[in-house]
N, C-alpha and C. Protein backbone atom coordinates (compact mmCIF):
# COMPACT_ATOMS: atom_id res chain seq x y z
N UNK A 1 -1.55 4.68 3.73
CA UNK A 1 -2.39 3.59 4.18
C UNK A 1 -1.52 2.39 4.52
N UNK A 2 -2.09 1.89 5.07
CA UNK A 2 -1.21 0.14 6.00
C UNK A 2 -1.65 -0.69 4.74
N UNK A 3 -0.57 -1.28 3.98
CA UNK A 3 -0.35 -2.29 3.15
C UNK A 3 -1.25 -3.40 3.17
N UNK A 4 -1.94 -3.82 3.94
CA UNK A 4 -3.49 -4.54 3.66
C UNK A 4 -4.47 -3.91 3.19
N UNK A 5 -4.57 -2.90 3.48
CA UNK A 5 -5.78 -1.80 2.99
C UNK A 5 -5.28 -2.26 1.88
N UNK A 6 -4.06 -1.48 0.87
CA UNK A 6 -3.70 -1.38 -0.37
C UNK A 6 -4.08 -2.51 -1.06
N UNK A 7 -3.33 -3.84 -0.72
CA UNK A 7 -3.95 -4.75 -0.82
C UNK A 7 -5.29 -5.09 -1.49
N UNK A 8 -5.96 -4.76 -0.44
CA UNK A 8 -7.75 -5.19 -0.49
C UNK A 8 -8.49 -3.97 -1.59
N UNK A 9 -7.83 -2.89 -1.67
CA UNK A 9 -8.57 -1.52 -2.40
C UNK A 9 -7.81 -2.33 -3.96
N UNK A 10 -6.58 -3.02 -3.94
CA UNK A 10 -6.09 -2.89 -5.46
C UNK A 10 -7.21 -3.93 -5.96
N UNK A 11 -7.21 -5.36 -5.01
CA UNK A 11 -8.43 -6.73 -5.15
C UNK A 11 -9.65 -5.92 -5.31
N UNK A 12 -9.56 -5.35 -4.89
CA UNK A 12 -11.45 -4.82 -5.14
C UNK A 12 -11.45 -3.71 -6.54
N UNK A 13 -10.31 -3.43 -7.04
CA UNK A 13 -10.31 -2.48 -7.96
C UNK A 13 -10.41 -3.28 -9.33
N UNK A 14 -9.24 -4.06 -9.26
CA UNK A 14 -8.90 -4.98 -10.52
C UNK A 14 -8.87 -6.47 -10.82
N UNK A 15 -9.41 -7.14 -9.75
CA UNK A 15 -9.05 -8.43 -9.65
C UNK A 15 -10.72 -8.94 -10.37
N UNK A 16 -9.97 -9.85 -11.35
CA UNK A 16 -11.43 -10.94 -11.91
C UNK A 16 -11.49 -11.79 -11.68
N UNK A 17 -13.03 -12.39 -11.35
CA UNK A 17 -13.08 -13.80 -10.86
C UNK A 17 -13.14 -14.58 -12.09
N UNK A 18 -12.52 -15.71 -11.62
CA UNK A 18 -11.74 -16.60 -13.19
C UNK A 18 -10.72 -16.28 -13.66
N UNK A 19 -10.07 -14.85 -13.22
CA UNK A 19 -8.76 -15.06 -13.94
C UNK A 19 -7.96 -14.82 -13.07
N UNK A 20 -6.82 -15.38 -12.76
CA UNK A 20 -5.98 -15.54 -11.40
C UNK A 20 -4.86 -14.88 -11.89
N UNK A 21 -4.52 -14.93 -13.29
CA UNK A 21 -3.35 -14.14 -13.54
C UNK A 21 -3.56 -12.31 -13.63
N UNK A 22 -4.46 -12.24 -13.67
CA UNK A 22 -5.30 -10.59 -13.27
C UNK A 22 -5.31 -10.19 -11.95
N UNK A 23 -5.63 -11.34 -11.47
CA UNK A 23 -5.71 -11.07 -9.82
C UNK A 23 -4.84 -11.01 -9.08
N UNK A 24 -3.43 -12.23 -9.61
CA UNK A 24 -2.78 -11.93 -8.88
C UNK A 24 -1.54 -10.66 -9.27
N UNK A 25 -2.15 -10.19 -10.56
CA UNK A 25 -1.39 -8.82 -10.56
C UNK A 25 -1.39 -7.98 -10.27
N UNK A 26 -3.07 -7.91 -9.86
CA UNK A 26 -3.81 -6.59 -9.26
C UNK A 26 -2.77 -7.04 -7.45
N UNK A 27 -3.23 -7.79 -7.07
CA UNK A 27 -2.46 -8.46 -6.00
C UNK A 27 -1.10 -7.52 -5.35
N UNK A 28 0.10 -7.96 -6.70
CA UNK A 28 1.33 -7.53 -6.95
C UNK A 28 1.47 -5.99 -6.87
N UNK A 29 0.66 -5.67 -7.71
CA UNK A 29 0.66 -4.10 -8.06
C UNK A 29 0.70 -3.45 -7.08
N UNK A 30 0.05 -3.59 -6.33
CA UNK A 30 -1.05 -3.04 -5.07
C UNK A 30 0.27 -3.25 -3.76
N UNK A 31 1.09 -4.01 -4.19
CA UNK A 31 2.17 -4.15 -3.31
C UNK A 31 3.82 -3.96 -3.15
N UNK A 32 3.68 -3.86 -4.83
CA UNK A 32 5.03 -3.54 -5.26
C UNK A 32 5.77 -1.81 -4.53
N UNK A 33 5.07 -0.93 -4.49
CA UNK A 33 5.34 0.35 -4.08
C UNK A 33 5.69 0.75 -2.55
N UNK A 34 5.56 -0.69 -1.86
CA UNK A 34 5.71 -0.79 -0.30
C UNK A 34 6.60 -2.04 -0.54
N UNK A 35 7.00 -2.73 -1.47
CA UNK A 35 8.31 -4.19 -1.29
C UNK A 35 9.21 -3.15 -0.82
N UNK A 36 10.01 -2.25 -1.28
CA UNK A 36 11.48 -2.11 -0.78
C UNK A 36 11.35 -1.78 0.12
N UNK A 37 10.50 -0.84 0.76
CA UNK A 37 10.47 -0.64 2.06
C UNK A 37 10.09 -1.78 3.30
N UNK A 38 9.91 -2.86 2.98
CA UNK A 38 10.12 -4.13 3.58
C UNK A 38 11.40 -4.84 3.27
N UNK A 39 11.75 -4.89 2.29
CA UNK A 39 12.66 -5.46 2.18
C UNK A 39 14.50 -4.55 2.76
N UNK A 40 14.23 -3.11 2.64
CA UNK A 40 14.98 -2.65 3.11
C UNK A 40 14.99 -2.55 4.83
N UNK A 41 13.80 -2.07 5.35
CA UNK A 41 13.84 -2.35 6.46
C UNK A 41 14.17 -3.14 7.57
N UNK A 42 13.07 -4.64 6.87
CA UNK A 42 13.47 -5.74 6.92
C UNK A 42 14.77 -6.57 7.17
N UNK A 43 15.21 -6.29 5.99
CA UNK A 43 17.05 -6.58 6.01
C UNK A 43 17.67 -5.85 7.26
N UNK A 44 17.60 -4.60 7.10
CA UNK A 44 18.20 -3.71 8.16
C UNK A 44 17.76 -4.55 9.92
N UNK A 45 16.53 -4.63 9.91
CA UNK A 45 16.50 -5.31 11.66
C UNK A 45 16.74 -6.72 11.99
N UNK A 46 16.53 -7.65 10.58
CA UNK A 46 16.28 -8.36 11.36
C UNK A 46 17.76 -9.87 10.77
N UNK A 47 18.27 -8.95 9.81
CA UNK A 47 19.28 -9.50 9.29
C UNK A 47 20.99 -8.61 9.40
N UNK A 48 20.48 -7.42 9.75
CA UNK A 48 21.78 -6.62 10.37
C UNK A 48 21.89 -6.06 11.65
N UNK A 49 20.57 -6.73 12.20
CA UNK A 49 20.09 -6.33 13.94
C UNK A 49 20.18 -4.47 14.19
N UNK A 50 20.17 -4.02 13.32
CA UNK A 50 20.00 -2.42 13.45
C UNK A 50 18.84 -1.74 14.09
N UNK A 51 18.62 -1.47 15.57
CA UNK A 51 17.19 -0.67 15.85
C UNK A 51 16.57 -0.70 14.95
N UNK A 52 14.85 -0.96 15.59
CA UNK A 52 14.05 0.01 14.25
C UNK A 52 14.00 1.42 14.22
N UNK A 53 14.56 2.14 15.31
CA UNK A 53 14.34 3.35 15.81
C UNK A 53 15.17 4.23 14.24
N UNK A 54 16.56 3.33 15.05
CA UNK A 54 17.30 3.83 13.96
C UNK A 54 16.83 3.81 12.05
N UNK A 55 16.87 2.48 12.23
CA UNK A 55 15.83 2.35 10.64
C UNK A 55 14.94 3.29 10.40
N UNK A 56 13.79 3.43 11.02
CA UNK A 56 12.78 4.16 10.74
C UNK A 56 13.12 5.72 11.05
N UNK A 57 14.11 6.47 11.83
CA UNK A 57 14.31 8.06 11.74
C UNK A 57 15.26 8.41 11.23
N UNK A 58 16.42 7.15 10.86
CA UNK A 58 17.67 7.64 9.93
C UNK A 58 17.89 6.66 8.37
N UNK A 59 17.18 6.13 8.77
CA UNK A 59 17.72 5.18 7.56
C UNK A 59 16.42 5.54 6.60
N UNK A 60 15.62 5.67 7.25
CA UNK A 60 13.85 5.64 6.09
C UNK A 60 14.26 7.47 5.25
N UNK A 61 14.96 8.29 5.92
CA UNK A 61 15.11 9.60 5.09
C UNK A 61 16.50 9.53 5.04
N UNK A 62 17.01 8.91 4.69
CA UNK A 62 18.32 8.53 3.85
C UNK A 62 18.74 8.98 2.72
N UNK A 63 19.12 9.39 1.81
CA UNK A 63 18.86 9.83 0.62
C UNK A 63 18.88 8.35 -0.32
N UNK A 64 19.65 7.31 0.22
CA UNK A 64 19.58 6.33 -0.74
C UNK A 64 18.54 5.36 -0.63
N UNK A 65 17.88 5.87 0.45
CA UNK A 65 16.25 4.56 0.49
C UNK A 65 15.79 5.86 0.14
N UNK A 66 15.18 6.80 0.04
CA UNK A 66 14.51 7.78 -0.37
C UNK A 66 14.56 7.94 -2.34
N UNK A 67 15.68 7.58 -3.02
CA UNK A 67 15.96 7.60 -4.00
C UNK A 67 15.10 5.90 -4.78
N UNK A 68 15.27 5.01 -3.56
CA UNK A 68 14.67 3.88 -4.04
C UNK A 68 13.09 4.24 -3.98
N UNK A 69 12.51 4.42 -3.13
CA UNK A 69 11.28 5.19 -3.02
C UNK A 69 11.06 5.60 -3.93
N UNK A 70 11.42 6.87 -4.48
CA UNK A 70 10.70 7.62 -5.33
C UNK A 70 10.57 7.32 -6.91
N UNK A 71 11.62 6.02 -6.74
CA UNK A 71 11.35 5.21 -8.14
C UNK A 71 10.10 4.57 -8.12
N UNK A 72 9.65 3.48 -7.15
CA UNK A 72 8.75 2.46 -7.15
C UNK A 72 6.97 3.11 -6.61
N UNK A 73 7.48 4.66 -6.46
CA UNK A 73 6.23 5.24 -5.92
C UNK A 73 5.86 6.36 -6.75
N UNK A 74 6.21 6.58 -8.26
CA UNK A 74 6.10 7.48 -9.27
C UNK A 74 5.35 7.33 -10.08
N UNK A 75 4.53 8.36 -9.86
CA UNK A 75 3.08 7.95 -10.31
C UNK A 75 3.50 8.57 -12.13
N UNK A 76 4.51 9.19 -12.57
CA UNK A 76 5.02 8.89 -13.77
C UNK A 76 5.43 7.12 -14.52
N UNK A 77 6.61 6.59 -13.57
CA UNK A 77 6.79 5.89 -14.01
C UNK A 77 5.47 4.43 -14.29
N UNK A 78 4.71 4.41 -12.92
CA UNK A 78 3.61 3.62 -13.32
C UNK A 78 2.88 4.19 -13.99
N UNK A 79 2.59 5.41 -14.74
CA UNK A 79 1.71 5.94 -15.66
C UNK A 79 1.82 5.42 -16.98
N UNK A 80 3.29 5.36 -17.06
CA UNK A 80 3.69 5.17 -17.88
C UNK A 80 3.48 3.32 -18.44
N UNK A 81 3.86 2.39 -17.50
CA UNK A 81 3.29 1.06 -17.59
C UNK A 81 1.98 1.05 -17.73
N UNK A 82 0.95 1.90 -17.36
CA UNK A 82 -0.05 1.63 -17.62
C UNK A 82 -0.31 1.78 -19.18
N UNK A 83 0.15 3.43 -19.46
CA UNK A 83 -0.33 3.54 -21.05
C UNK A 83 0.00 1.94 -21.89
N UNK A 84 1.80 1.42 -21.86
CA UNK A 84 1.69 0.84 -22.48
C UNK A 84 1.13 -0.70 -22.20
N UNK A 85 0.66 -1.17 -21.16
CA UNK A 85 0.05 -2.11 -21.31
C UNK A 85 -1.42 -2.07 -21.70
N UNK A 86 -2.13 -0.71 -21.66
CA UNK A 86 -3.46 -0.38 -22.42
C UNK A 86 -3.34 -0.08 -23.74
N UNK A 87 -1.83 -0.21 -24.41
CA UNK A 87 -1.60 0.25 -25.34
C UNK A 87 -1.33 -1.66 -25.86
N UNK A 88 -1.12 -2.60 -25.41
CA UNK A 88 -0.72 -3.75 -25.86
C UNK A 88 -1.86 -4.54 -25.33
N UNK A 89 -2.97 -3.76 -24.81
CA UNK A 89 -4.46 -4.40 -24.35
C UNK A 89 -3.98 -5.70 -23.28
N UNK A 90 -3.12 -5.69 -22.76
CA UNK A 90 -2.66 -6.71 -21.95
C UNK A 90 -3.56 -6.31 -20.59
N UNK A 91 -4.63 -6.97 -20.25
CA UNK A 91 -5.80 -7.05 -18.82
C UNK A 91 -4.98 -7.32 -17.91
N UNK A 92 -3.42 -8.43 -17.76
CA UNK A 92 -2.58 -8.31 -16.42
C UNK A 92 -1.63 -7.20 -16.21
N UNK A 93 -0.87 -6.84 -17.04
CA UNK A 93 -0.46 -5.44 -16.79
C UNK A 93 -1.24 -4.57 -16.55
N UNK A 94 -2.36 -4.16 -16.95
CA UNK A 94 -3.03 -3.14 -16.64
C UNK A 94 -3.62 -3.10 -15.08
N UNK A 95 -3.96 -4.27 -14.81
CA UNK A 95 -4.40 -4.49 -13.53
C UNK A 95 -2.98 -4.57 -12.32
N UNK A 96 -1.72 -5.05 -12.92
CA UNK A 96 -0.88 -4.36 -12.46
C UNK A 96 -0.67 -3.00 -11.72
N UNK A 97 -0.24 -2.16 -13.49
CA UNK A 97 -0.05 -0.79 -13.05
C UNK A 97 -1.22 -0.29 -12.31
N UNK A 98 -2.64 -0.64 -12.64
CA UNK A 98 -3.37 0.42 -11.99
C UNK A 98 -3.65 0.06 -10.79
N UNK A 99 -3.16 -1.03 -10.02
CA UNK A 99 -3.22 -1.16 -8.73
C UNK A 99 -2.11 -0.34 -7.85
N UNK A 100 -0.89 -0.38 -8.60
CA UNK A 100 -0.32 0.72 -8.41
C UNK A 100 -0.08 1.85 -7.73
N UNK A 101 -0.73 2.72 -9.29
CA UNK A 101 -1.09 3.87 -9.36
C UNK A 101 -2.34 3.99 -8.20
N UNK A 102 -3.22 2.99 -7.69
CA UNK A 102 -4.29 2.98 -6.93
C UNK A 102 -3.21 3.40 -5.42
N UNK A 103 -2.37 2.38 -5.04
CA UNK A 103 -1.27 2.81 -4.42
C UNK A 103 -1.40 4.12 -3.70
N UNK A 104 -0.49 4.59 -4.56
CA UNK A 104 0.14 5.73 -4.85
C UNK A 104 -1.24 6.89 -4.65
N UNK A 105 -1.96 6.79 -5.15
CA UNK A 105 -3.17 7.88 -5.25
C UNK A 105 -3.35 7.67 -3.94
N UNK A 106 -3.87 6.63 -2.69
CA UNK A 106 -4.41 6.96 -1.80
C UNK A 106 -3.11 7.06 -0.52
N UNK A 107 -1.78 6.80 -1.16
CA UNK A 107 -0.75 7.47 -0.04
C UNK A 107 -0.54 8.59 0.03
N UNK A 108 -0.50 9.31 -1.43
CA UNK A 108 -0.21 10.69 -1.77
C UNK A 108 -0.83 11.52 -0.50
N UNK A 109 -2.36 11.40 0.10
CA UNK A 109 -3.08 12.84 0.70
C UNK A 109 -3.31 12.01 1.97
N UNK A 110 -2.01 10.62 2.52
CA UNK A 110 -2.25 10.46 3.46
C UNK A 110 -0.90 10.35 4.37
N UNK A 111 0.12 11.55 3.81
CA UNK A 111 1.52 10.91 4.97
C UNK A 111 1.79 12.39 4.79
N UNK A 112 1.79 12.92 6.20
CA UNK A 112 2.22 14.21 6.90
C UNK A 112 3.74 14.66 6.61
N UNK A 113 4.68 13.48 7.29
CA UNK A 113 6.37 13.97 7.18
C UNK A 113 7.15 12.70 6.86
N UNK A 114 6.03 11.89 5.93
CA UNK A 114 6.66 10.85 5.49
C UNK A 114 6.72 10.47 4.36
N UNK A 115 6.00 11.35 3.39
CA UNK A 115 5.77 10.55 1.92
C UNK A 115 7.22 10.55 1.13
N UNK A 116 6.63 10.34 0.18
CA UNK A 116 7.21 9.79 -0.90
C UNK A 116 7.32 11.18 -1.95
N UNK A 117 8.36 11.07 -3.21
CA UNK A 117 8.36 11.61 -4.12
C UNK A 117 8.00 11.30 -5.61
N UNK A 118 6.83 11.67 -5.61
CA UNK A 118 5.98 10.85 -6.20
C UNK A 118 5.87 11.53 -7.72
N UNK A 119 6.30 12.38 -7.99
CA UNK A 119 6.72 12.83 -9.19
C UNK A 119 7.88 12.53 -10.19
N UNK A 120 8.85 11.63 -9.54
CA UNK A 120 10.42 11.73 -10.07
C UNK A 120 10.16 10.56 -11.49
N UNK A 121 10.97 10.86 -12.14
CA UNK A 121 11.99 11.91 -12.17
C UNK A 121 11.75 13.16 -12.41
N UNK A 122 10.75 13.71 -13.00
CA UNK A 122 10.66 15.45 -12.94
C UNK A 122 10.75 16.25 -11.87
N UNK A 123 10.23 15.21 -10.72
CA UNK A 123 10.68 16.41 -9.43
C UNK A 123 10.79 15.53 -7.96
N UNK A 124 11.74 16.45 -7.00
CA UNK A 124 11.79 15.16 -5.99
C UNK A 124 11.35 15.39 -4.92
N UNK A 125 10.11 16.82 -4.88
CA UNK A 125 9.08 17.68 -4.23
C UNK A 125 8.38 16.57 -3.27
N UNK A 126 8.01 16.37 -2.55
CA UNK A 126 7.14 15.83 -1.15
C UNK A 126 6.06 16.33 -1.11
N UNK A 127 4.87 15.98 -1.04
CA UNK A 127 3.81 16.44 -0.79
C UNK A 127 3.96 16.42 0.82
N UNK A 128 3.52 17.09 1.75
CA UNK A 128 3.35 16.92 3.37
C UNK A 128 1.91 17.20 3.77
N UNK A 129 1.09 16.51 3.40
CA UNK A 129 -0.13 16.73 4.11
C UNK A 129 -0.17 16.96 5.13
N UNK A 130 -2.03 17.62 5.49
CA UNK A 130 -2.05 17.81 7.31
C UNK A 130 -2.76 16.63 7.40
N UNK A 131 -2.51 15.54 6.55
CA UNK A 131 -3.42 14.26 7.35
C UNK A 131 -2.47 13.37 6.85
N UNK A 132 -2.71 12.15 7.94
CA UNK A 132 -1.57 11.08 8.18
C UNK A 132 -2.55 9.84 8.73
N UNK A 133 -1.83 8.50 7.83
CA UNK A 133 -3.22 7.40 8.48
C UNK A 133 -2.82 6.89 9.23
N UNK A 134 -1.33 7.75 10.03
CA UNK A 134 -1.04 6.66 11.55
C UNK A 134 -0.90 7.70 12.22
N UNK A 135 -0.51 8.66 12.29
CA UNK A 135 -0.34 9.74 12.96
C UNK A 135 -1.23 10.35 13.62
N UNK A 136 -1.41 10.29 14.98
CA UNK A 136 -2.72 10.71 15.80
C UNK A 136 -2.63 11.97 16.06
N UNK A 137 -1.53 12.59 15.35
CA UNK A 137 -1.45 14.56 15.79
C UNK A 137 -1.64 15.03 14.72
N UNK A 138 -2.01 14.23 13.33
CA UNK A 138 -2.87 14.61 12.52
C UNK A 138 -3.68 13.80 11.88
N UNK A 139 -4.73 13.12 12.07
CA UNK A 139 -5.90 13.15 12.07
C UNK A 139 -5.77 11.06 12.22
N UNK A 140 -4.60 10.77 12.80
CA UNK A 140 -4.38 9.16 12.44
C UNK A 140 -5.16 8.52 12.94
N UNK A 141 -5.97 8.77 14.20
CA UNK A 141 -6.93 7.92 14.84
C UNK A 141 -8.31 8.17 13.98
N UNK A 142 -8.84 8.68 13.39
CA UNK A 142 -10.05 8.92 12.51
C UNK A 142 -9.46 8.01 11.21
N UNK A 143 -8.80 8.44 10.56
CA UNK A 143 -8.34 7.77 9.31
C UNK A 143 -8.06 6.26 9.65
N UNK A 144 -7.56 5.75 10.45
CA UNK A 144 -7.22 4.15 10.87
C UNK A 144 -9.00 3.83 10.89
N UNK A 145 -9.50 4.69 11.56
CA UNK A 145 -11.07 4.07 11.81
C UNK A 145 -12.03 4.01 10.49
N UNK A 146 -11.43 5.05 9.51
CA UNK A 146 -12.13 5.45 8.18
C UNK A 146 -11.68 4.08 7.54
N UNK A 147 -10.29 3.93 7.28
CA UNK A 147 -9.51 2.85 6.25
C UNK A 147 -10.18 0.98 6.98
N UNK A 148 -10.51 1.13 8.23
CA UNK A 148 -10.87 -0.18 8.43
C UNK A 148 -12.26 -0.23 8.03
N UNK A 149 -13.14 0.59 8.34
CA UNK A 149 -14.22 0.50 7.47
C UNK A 149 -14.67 -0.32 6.49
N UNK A 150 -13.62 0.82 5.46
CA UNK A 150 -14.02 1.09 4.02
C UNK A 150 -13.48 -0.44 3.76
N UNK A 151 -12.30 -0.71 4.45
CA UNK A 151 -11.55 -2.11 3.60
C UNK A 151 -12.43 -3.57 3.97
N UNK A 152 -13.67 -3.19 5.16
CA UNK A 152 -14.48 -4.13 5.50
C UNK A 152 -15.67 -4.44 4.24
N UNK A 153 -16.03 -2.92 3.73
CA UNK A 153 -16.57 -3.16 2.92
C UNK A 153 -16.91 -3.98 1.51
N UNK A 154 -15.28 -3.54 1.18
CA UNK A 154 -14.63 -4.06 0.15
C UNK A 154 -14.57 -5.07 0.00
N UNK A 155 -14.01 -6.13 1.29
CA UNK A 155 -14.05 -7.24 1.67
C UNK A 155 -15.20 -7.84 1.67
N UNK A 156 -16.29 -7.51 1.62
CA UNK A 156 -17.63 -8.18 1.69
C UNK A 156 -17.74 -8.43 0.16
N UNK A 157 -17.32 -6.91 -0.57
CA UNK A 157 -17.33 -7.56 -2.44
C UNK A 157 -16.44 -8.39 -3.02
N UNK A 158 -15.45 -8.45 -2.60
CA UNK A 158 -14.29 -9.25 -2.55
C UNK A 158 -14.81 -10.90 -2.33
N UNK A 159 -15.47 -10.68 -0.90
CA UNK A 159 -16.05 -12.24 -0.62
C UNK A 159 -17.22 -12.94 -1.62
N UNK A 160 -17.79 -11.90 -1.93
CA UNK A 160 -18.87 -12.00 -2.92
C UNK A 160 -18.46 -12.56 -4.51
N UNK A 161 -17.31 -11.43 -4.67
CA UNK A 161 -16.52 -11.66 -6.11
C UNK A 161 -16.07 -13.51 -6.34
N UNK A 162 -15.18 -14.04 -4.92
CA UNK A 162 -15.02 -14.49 -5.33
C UNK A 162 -15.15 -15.86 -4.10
N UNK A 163 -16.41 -16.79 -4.32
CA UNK A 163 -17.09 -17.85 -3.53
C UNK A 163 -16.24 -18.83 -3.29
N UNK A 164 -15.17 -19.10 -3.62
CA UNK A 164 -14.52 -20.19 -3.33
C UNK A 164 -13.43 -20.57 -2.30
N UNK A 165 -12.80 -21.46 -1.37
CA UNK A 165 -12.72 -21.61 -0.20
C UNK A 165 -11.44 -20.63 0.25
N UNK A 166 -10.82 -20.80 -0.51
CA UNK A 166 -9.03 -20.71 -0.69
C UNK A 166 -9.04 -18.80 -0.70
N UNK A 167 -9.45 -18.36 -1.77
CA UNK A 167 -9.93 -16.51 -2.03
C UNK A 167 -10.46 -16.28 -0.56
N UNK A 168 -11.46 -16.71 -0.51
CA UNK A 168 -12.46 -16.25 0.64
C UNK A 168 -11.06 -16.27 1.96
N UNK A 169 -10.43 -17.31 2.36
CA UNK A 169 -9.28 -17.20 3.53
C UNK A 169 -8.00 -16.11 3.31
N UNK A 170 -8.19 -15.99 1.84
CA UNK A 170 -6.67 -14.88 1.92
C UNK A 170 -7.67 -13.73 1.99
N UNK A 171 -8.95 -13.42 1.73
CA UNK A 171 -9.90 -12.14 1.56
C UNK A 171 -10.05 -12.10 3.45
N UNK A 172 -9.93 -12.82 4.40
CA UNK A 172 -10.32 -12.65 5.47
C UNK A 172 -8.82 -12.56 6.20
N UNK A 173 -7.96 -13.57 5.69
CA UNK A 173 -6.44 -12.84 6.29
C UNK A 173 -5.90 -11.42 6.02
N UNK A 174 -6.44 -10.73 4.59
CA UNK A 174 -5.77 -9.47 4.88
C UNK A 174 -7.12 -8.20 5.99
N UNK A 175 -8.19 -8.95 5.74
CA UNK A 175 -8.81 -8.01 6.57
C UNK A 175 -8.49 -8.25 8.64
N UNK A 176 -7.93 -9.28 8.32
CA UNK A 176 -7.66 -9.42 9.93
C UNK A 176 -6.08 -9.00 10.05
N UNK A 177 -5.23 -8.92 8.96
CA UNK A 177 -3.94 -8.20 9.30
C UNK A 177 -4.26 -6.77 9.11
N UNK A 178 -4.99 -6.14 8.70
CA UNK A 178 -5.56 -4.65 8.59
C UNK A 178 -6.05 -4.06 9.80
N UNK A 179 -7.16 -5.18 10.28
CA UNK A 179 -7.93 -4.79 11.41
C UNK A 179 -6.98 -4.78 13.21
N UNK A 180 -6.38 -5.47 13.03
CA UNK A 180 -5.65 -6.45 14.08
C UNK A 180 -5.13 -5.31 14.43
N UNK A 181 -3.57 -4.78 13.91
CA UNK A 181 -2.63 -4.14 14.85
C UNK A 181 -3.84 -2.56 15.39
N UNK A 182 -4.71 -2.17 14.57
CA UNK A 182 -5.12 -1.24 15.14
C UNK A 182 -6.07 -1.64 16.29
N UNK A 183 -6.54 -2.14 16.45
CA UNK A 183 -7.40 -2.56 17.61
C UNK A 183 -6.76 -3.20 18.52
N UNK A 184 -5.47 -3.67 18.54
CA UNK A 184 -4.39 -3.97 19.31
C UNK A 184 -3.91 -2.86 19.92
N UNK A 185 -3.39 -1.97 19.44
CA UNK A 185 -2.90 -0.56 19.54
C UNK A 185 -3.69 0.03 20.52
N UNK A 186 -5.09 0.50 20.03
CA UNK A 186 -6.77 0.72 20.60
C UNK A 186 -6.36 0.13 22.12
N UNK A 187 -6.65 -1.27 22.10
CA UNK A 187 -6.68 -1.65 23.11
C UNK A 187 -5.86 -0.84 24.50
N UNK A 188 -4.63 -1.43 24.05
CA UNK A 188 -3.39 -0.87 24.91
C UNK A 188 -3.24 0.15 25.12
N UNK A 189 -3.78 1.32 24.65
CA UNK A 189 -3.61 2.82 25.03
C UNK A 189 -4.64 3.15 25.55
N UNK A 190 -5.49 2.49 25.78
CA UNK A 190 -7.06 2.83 26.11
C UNK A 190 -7.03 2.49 27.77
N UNK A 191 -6.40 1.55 28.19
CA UNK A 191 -6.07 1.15 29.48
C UNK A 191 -5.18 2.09 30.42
């Protein structure tokens, strides 16, 4: 899924109104499992001027960004933060990890020849689904249309959750960075 979705599914999973340090962990959580891959990428184009071409077909299956991956996308290791912050009843860790793990659960059955190793350290196995939420040669144009949906929805409980001026503008900026490049995309190929 595109990192606003994640976003908006972790806010709609774990975030409480009145408590901002919950929220903004659910927030964090929900984003931590896609930082290095911004930040590696990132670095790579726009601070070492490296293609993205290159980035994204040699550098993204790298073994050493692949090794960073499969740390921050292990649904062990956040399993594991979860037990113990349900184990220390801590409501921001938990909303942490399980934004996460929320993550992780809805990338797992959605990246064809791109995921992650989402088991490690016990194993450094790939799941390869036949469905992909960008990939239009397996099923990416339905799934982009499914994920904007659902994250509209969300966004309406989200807006609901939480009435006040400031929430309500970051609840409508990630649904317009969600919505945007695909209907941009839409557009331009449609012509």
């Amino acid at each position: 899924m595109n990192t606003p979705a994640h976003l908006i599914f972790g806010l709609a999973a774990f975030s409480k109104r009145g408590q901002g340090v919950v929220t903004a962990a659910a927030l964090i959580g929900a984003l931590v499992p896609d930082l290095s891959l911004y930040l590696l990428a990132g670095g790579s184009i726009f601070l070492l001027g490296i293609d993205p071409e290159i980035v994204f077909r040699d550098y993204y299956f790298s073994d050493a960004w692949q090794t960073i991956f499969q740390i921050d996308n292990s649904f062990l290791i956040w399993g594991a933060v979860l037990g113990v912050a349900l184990w220390r009843r801590s409501a921001w860790a938990s909303a942490l990890a399980g934004a996460a793990l929320l993550h992780l659960a809805l990338d797992f059955p959605l990246h064809h020849d791109d995921g992650r190793a989402h088991f490690w350290p016990v194993s450094t196995w790939v799941f390869e689904s036949p469905v992909s939420y960008w990939d239009p040669n397996h099923y990416g144009g339905f799934v982009s249309m499914v994920e904007i949906a659902v994250c509209g929805v969300l966004c309406v409980v989200l807006w609901r959750r939480f009435p006040d001026l400031w929430p309500r503008v970051g609840i409508a900026a990630l649904m317009i960075a969600q919505a945007a490049p695909i209907i941009l995309w839409s557009m331009i190929f449609s012509t």
